[in-house]
C-alpha atoms as a PDB file:
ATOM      1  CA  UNK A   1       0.000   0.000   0.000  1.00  0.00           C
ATOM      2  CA  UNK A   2       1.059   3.772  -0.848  1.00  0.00           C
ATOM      3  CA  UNK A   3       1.015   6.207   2.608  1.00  0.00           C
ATOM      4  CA  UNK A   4       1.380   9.591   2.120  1.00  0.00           C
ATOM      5  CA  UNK A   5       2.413  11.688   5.450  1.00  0.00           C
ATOM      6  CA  UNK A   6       1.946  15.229   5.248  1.00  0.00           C
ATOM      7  CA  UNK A   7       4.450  17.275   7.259  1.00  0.00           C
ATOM      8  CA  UNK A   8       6.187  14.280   7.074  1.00  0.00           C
ATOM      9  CA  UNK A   9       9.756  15.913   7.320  1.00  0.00           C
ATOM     10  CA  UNK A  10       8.819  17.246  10.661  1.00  0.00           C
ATOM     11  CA  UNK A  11       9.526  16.488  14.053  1.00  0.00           C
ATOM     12  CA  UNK A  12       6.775  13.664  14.734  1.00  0.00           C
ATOM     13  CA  UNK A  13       6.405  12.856  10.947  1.00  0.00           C
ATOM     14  CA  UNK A  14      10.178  11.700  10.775  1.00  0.00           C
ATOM     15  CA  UNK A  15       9.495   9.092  13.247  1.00  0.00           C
ATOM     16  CA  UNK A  16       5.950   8.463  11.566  1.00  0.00           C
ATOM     17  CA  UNK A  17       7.767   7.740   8.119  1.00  0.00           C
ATOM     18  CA  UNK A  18      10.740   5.455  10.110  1.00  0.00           C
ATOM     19  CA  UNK A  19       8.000   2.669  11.375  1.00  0.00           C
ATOM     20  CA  UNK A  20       6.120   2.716   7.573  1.00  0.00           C
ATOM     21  CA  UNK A  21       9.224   2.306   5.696  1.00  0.00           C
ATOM     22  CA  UNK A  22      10.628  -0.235   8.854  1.00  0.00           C
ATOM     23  CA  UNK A  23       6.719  -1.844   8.020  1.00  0.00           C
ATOM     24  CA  UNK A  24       7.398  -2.522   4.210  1.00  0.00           C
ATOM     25  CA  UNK A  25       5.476   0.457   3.154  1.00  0.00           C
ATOM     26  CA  UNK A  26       5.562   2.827  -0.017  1.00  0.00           C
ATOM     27  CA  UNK A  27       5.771   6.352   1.683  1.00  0.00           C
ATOM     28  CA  UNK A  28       5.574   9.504   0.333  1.00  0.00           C
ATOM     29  CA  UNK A  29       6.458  12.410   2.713  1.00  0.00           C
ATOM     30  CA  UNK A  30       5.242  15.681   1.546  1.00  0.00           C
ATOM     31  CA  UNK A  31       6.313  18.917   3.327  1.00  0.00           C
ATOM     32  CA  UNK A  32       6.688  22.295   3.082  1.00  0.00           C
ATOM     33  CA  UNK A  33       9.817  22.659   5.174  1.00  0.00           C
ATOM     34  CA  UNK A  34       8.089  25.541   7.180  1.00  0.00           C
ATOM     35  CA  UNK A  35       8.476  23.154  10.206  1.00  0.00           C
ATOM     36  CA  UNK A  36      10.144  20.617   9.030  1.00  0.00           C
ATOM     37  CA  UNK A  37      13.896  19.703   7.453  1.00  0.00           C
ATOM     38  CA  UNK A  38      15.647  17.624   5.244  1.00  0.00           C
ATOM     39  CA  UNK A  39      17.957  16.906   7.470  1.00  0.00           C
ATOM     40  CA  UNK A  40      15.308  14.759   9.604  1.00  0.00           C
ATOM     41  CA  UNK A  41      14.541  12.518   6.797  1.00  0.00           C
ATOM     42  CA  UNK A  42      17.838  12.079   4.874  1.00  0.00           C
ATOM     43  CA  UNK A  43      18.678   8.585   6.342  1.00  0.00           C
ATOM     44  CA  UNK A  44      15.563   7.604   4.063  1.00  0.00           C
ATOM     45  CA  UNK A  45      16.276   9.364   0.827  1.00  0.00           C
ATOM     46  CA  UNK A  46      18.663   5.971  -0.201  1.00  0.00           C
ATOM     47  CA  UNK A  47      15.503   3.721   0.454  1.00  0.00           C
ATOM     48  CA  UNK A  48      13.445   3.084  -3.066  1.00  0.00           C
ATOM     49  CA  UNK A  49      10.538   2.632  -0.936  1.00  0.00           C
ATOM     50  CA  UNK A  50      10.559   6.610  -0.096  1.00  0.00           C
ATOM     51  CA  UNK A  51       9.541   9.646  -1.961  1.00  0.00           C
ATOM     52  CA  UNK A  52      10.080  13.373  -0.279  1.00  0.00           C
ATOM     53  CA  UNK A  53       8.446  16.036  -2.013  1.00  0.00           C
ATOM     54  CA  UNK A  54       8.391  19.313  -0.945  1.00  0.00           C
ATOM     55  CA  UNK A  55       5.250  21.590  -1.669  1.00  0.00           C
ATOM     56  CA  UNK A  56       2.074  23.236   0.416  1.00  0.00           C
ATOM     57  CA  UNK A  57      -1.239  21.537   1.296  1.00  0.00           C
ATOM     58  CA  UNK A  58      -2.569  25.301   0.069  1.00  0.00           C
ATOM     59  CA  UNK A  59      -1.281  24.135  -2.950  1.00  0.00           C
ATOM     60  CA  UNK A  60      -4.199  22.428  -4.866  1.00  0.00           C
ATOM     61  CA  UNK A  61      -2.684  21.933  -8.291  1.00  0.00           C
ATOM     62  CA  UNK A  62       0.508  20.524  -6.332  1.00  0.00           C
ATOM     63  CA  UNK A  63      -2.016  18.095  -4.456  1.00  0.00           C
ATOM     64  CA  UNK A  64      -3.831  16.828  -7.654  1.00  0.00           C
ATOM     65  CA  UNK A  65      -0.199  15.985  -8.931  1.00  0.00           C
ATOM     66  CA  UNK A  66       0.442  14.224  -6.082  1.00  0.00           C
ATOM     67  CA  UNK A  67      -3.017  12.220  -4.924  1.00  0.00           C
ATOM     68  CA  UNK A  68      -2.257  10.860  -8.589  1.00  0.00           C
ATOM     69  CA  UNK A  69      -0.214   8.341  -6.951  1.00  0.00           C
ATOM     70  CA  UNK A  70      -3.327   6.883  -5.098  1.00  0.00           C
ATOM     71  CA  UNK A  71      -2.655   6.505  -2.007  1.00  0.00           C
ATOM     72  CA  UNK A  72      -4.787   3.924   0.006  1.00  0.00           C
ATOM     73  CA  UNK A  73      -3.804   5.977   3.613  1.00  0.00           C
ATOM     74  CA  UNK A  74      -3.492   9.331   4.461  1.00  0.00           C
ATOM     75  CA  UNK A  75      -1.574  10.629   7.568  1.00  0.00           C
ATOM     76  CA  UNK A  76      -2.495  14.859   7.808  1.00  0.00           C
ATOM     77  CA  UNK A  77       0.512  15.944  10.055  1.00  0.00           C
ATOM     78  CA  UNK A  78       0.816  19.095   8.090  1.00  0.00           C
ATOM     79  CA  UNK A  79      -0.071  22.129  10.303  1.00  0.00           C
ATOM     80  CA  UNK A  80       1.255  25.637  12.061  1.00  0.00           C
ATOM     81  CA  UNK A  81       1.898  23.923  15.725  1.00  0.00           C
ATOM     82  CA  UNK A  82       2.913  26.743  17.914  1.00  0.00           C
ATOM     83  CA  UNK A  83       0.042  29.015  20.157  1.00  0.00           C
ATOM     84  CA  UNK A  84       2.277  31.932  20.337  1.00  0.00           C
ATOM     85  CA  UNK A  85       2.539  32.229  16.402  1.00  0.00           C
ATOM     86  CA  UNK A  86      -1.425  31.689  16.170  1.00  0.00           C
ATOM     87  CA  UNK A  87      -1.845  34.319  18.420  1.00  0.00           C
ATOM     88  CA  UNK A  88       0.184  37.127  16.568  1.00  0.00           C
ATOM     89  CA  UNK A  89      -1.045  35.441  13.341  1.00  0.00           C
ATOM     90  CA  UNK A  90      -4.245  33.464  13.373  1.00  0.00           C
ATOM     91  CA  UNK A  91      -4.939  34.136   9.387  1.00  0.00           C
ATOM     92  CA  UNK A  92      -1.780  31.751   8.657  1.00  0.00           C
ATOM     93  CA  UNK A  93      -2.261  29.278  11.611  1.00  0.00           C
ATOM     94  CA  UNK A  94      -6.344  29.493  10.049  1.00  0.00           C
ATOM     95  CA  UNK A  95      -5.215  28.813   6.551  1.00  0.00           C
ATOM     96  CA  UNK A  96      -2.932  26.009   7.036  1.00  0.00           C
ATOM     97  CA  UNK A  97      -4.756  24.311   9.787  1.00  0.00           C
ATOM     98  CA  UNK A  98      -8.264  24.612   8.343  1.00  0.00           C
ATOM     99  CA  UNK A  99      -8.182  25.514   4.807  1.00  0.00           C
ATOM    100  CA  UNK A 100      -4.924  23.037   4.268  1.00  0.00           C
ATOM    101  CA  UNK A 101      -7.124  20.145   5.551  1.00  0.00           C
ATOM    102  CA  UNK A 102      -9.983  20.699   3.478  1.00  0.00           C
ATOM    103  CA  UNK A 103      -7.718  20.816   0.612  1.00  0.00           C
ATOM    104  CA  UNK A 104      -6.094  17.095   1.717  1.00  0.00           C
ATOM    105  CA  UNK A 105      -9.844  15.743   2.821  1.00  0.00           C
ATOM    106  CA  UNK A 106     -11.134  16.382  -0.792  1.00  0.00           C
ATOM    107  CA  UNK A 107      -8.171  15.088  -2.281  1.00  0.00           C
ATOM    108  CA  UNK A 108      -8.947  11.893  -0.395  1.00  0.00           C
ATOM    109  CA  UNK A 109     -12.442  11.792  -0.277  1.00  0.00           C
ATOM    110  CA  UNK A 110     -11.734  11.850  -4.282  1.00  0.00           C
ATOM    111  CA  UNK A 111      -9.510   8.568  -4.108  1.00  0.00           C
ATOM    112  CA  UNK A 112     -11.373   7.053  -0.954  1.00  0.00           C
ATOM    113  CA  UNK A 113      -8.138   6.639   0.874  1.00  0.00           C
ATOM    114  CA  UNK A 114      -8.363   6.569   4.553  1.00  0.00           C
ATOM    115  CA  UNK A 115      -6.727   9.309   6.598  1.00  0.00           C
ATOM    116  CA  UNK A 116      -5.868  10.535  10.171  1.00  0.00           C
ATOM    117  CA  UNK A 117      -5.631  14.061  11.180  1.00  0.00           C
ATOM    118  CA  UNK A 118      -3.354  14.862  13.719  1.00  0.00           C
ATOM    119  CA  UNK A 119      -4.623  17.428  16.564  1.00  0.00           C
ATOM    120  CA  UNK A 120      -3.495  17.941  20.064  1.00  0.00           C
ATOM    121  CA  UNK A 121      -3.982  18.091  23.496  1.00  0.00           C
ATOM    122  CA  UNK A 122      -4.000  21.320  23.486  1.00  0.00           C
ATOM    123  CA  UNK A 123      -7.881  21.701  22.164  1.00  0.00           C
ATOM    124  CA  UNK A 124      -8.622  20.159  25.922  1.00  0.00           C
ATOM    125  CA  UNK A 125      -9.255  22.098  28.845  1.00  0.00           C
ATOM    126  CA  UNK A 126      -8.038  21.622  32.046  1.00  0.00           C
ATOM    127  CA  UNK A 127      -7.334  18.155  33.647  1.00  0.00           C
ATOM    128  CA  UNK A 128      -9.571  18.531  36.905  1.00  0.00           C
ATOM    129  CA  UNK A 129      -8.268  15.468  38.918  1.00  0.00           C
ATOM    130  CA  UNK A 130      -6.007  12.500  38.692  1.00  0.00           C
ATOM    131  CA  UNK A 131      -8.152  10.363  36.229  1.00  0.00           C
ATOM    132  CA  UNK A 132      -6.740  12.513  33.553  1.00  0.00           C
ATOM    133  CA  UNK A 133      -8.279  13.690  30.366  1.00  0.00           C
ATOM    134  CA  UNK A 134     -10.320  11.508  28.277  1.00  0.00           C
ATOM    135  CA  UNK A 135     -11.475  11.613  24.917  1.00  0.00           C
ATOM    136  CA  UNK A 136     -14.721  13.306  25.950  1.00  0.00           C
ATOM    137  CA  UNK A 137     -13.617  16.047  28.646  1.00  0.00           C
ATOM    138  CA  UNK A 138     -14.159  19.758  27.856  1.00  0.00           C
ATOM    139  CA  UNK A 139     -12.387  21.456  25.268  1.00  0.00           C
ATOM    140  CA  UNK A 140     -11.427  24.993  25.193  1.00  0.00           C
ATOM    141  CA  UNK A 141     -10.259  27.250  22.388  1.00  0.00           C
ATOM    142  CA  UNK A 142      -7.950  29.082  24.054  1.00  0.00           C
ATOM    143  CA  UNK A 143      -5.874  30.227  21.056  1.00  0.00           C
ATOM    144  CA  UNK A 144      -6.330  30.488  17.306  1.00  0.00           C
ATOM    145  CA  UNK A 145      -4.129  27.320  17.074  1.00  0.00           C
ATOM    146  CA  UNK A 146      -6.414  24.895  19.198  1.00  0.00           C
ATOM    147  CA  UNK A 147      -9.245  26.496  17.420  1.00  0.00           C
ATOM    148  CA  UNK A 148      -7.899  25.638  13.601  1.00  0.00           C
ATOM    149  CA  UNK A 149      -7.298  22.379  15.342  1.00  0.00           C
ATOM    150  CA  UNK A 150     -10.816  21.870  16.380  1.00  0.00           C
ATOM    151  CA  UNK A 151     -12.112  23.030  13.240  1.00  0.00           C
ATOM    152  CA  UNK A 152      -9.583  20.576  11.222  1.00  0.00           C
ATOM    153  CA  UNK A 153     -10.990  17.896  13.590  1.00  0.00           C
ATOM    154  CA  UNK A 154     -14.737  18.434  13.190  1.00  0.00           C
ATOM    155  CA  UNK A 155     -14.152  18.782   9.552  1.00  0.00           C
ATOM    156  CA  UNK A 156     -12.658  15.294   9.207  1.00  0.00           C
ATOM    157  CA  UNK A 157     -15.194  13.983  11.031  1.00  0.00           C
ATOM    158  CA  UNK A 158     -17.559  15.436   8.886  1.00  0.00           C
ATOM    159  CA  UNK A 159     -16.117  13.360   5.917  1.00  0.00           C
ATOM    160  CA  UNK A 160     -16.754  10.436   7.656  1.00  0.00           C
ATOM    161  CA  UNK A 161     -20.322  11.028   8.661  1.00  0.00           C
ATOM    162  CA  UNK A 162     -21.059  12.616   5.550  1.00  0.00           C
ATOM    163  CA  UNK A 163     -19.340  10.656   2.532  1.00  0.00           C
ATOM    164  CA  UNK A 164     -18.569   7.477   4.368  1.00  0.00           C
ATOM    165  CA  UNK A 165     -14.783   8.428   4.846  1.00  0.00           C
ATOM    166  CA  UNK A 166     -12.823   6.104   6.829  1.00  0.00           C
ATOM    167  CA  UNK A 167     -11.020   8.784   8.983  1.00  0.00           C
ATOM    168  CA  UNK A 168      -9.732   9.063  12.690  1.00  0.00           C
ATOM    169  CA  UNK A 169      -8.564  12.178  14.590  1.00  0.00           C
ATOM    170  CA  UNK A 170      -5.792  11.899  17.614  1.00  0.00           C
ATOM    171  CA  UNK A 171      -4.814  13.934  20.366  1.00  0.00           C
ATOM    172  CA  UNK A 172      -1.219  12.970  21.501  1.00  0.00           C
ATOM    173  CA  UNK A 173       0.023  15.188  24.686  1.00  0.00           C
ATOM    174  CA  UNK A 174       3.197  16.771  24.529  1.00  0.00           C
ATOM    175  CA  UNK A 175       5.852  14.956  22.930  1.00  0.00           C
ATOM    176  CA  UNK A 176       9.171  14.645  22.757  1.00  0.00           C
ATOM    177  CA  UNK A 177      12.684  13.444  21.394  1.00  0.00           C
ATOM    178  CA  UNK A 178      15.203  12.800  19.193  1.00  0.00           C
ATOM    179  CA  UNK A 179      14.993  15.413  16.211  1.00  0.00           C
ATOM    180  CA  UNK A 180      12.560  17.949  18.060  1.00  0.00           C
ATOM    181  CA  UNK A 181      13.987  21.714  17.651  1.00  0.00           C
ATOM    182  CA  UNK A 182      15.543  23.167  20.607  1.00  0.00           C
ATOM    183  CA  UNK A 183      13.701  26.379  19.459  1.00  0.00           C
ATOM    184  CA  UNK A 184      10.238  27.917  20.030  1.00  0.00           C
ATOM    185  CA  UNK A 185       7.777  27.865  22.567  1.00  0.00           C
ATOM    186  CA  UNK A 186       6.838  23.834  21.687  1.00  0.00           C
ATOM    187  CA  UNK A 187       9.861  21.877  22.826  1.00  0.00           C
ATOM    188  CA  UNK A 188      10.132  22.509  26.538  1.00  0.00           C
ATOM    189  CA  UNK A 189      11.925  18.989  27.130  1.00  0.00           C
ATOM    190  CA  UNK A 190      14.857  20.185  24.261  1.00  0.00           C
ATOM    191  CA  UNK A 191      15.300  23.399  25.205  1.00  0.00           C
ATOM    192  CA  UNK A 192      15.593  22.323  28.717  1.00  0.00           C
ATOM    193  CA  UNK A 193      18.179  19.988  27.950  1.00  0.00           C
ATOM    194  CA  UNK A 194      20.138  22.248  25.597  1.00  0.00           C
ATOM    195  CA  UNK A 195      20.285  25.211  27.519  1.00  0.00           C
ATOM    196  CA  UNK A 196      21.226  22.733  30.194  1.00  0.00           C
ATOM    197  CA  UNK A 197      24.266  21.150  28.759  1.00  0.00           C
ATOM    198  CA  UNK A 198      25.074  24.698  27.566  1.00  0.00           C
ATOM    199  CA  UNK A 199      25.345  25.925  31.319  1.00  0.00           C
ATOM    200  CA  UNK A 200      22.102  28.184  30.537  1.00  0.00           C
ATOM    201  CA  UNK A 201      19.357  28.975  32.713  1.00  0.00           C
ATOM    202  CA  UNK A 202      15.942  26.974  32.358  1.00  0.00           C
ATOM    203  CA  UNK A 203      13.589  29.739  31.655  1.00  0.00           C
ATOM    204  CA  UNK A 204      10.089  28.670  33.088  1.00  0.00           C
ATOM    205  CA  UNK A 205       7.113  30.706  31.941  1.00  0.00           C
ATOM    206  CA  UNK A 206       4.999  31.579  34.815  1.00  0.00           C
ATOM    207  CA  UNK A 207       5.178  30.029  38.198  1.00  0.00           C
ATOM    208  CA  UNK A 208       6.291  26.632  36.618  1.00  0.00           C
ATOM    209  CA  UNK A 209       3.298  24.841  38.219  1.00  0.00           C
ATOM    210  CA  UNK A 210       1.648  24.223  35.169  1.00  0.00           C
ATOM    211  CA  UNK A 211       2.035  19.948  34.516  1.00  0.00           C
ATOM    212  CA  UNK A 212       2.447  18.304  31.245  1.00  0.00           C
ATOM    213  CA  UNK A 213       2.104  14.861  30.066  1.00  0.00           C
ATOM    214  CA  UNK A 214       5.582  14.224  28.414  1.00  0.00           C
ATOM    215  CA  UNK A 215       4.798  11.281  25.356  1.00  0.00           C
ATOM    216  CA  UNK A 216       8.132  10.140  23.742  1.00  0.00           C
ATOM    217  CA  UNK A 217       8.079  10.315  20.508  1.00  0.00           C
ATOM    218  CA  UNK A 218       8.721   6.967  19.253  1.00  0.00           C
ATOM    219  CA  UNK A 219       5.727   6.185  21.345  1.00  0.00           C
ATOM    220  CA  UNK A 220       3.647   8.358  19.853  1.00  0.00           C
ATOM    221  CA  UNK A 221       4.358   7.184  16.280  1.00  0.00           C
ATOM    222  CA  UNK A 222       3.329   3.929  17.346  1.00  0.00           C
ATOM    223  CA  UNK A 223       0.436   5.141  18.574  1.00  0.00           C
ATOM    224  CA  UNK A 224      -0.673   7.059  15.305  1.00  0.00           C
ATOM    225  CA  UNK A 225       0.673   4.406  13.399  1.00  0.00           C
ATOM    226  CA  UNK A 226      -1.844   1.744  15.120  1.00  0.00           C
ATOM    227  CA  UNK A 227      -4.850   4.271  15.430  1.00  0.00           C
ATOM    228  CA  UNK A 228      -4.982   4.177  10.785  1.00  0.00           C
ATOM    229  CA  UNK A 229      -4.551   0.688  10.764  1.00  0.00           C
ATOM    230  CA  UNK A 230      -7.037   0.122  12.788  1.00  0.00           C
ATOM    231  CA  UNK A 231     -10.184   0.019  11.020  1.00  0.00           C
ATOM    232  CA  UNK A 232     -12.617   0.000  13.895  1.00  0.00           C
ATOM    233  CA  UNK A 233     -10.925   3.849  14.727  1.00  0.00           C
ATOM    234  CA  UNK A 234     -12.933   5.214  12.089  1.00  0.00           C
ATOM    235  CA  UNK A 235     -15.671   7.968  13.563  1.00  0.00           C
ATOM    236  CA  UNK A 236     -13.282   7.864  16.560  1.00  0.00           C
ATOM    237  CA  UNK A 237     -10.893  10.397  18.609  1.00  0.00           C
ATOM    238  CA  UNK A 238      -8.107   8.740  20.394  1.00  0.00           C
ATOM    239  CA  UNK A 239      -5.581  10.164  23.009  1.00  0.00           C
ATOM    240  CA  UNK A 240      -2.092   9.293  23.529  1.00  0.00           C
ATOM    241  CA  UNK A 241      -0.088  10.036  26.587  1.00  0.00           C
ATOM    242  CA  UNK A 242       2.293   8.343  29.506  1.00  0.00           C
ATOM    243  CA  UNK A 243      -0.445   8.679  31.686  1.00  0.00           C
ATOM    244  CA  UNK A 244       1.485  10.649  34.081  1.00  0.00           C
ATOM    245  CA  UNK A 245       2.063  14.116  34.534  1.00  0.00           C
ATOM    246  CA  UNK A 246       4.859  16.310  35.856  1.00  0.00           C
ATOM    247  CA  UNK A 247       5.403  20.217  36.674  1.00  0.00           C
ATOM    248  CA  UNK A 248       7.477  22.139  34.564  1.00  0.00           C
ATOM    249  CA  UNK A 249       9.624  23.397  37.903  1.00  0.00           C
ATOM    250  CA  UNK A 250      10.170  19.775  38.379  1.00  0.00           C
ATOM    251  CA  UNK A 251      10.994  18.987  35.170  1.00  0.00           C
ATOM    252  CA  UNK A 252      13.421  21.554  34.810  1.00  0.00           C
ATOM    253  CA  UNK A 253      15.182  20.217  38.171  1.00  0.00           C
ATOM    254  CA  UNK A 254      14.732  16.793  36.815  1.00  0.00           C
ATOM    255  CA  UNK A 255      16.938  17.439  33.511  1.00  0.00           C
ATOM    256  CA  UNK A 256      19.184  20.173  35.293  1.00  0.00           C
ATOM    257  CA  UNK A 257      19.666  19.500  38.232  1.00  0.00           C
ATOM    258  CA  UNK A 258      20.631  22.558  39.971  1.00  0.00           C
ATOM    259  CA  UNK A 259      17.808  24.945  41.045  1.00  0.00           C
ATOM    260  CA  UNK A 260      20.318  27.764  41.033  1.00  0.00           C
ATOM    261  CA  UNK A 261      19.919  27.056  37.249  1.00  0.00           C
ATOM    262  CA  UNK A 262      16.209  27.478  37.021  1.00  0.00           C
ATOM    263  CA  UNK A 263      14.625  31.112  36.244  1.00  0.00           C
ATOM    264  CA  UNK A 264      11.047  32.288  36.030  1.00  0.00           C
ATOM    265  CA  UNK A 265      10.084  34.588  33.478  1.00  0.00           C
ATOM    266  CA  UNK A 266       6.760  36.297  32.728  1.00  0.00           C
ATOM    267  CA  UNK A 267       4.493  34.250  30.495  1.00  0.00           C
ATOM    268  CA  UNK A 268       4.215  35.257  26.577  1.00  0.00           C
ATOM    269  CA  UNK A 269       0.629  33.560  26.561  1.00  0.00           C
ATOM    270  CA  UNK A 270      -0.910  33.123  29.904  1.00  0.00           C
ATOM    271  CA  UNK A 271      -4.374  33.108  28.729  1.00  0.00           C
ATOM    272  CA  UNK A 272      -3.889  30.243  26.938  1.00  0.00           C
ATOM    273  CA  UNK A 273      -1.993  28.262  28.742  1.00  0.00           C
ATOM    274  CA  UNK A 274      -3.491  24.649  30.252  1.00  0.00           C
ATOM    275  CA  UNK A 275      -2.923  25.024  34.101  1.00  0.00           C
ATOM    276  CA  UNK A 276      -2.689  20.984  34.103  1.00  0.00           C
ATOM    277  CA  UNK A 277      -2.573  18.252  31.394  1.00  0.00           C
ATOM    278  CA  UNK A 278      -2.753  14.551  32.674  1.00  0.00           C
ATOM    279  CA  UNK A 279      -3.881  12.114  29.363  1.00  0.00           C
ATOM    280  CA  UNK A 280      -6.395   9.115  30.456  1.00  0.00           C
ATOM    281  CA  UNK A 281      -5.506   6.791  27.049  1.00  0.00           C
ATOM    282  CA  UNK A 282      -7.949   3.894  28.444  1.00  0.00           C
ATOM    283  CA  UNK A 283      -9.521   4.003  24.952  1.00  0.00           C
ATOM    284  CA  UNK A 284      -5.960   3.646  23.071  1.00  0.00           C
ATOM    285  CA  UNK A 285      -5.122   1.019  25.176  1.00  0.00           C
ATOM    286  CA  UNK A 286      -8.902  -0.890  24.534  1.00  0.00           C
ATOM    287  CA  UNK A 287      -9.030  -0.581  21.185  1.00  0.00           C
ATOM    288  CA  UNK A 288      -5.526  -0.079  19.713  1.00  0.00           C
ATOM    289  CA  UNK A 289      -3.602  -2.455  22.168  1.00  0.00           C
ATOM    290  CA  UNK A 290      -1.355   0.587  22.692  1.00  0.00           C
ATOM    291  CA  UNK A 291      -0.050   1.688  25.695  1.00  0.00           C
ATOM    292  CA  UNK A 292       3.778   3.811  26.018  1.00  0.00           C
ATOM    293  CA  UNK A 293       6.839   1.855  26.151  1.00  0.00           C
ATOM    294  CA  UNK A 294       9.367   4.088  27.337  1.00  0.00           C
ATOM    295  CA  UNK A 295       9.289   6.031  30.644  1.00  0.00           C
ATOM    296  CA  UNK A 296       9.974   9.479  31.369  1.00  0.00           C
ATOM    297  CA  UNK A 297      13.359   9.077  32.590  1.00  0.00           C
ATOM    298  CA  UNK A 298      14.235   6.777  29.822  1.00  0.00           C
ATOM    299  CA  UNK A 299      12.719   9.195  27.109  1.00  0.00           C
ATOM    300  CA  UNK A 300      15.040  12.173  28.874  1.00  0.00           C
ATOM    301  CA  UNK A 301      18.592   9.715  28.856  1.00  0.00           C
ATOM    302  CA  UNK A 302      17.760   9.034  25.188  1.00  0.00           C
ATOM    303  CA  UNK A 303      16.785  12.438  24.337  1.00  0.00           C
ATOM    304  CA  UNK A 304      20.195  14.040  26.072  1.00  0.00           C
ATOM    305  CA  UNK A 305      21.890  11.804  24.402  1.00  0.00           C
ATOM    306  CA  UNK A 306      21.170  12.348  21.079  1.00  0.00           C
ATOM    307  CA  UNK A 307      21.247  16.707  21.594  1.00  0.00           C
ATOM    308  CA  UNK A 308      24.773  16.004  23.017  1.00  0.00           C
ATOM    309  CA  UNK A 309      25.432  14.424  20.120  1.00  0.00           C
ATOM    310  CA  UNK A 310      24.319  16.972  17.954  1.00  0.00           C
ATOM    311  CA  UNK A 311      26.016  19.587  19.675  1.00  0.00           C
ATOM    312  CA  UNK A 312      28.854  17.669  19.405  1.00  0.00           C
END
């Protein structure tokens, strides 16, 4: 079978295109290297089962060229990802999020291939005790970002209840790992550990008792790779997480080490941010036989090792 992943030269789509090719599939990776980079995906350019090309889901001519292939499963990765960016720019976060989607839904509902869109935990409100956050707790548009997200996940779903799509949406918490930029607002667990090995303080927006639920990446690759191959996902929205969450003050003593190291600094987007995420992935784990593999501590060893040897 032919997979196309779009944004599949990003951070999550990397590791997305690793376990298809590693699978025996035909994958196509298209990307707009907005996010993304080459350098993420150039251990696959040598295998003949792999095909980068690099264009814009706004693009429809570029999509009809591409959907030619006929792809029997779509993975929509493609998207603006960071709140801060939506916030000073919610026409670009809008038009990739939302309009991009309905540009790759029609090109499958045109084909009939089956497709997952990726959202995000960060469409959920928040986590009100320690049973975490399932699939049908409150969400809350608290930026333009989890808002185009919404809106790219009710649209899917719309192609499934309205043409018969096979589609599934997923919400993995925050992830992490090897090849995620230690840049931006979105990887707290990289720049942590850069500006760590760099001697750096760990700035903490806020009072730092905000908690995540820290996924590591392979993990959730598996995860989106099982939830479109499932066919019984269809109609469905499935979470990912470890299951446990964690304080960003203790995080940032956790990878540091030192609390002389750690600094506070006033938030850039305190109205949006989720006081405390905690995933529940009961339904994952039902349906999809899927639960996380590696632990937090694991998931920080590998990912320090792989920045030190970047910086290296």
């Amino acid at each position: 079978m032919k997979v196309l992943v779009t944004g599949g030269a990003g951070f999550i789509g990397r590791w997305l295109v690793k376990r298809l090719l590693n699978e025996g599939y035909r994958v196509t990776a298209l990307d707009d290297l907005s996010n993304g980079q080459l350098a993420n995906i150039e251990e696959f350019t040598t295998d003949a089962n792999f095909t980068f090309i690099q264009g814009d889901i706004k693009d429809i001519a570029l999509l009809d060229s591409v959907f030619e292939e006929g792809f029997g499963l779509v993975y929509h990765l493609a998207a603006s990802i960071n709140v801060q960016d939506s916030i000073d720019d919610p026409r670009t976060t809008f038009d990739n999020d939302v309009v991009g989607t309905f540009n790759v839904l029609e090109q499958c509902r045109k084909i009939g291939a089956r497709v997952l869109f990726m959202s995000t935990c960060m469409v959920y409100d928040r986590s009100l005790d320690e049973s975490g956050i399932s699939e049908t707790h409150p969400v809350k548009p608290a930026s333009p970002y989890a808002a185009s997200k919404l809106a790219g996940e009710a649209l899917t779903l719309s192609y499934y209840y309205a043409y018969g799509l096979p589609a599934v949406v997923v919400r993995p918490f925050n992830t992490y790992g090897p090849f995620q930029k230690a840049s931006g607002e979105g990887g707290v667990v990289a720049i942590f550990i850069k500006r760590s090995l760099e001697g750096e303080p760990l700035n903490i927006y806020g009072e730092g008792t905000q908690t995540r639920d820290l996924l590591y990446v392979e993990d959730c690759a598996d995860f989106i790779y099982r939830a479109a191959m499932e066919p019984a996902s269809s109609g469905l929205i499935l979470n990912a997480g470890l299951g446990k969450d964690i304080a960003i003050n203790d995080l940032a003593l956790l990878i540091g080490g030192n609390p002389e190291q750690i600094k506070h600094v006033p938030h850039i987007h305190p109205q949006s941010e989720i006081p405390k995420l905690l995933c529940n992935y009961s339904q994952a784990r039902s349906l999809l036989k899927w639960q996380p593999a590696v632990s937090l501590e694991e998931g920080l060893l590998r990912t320090r090792a792989w920045i030190s040897g970047q910086e290296g």
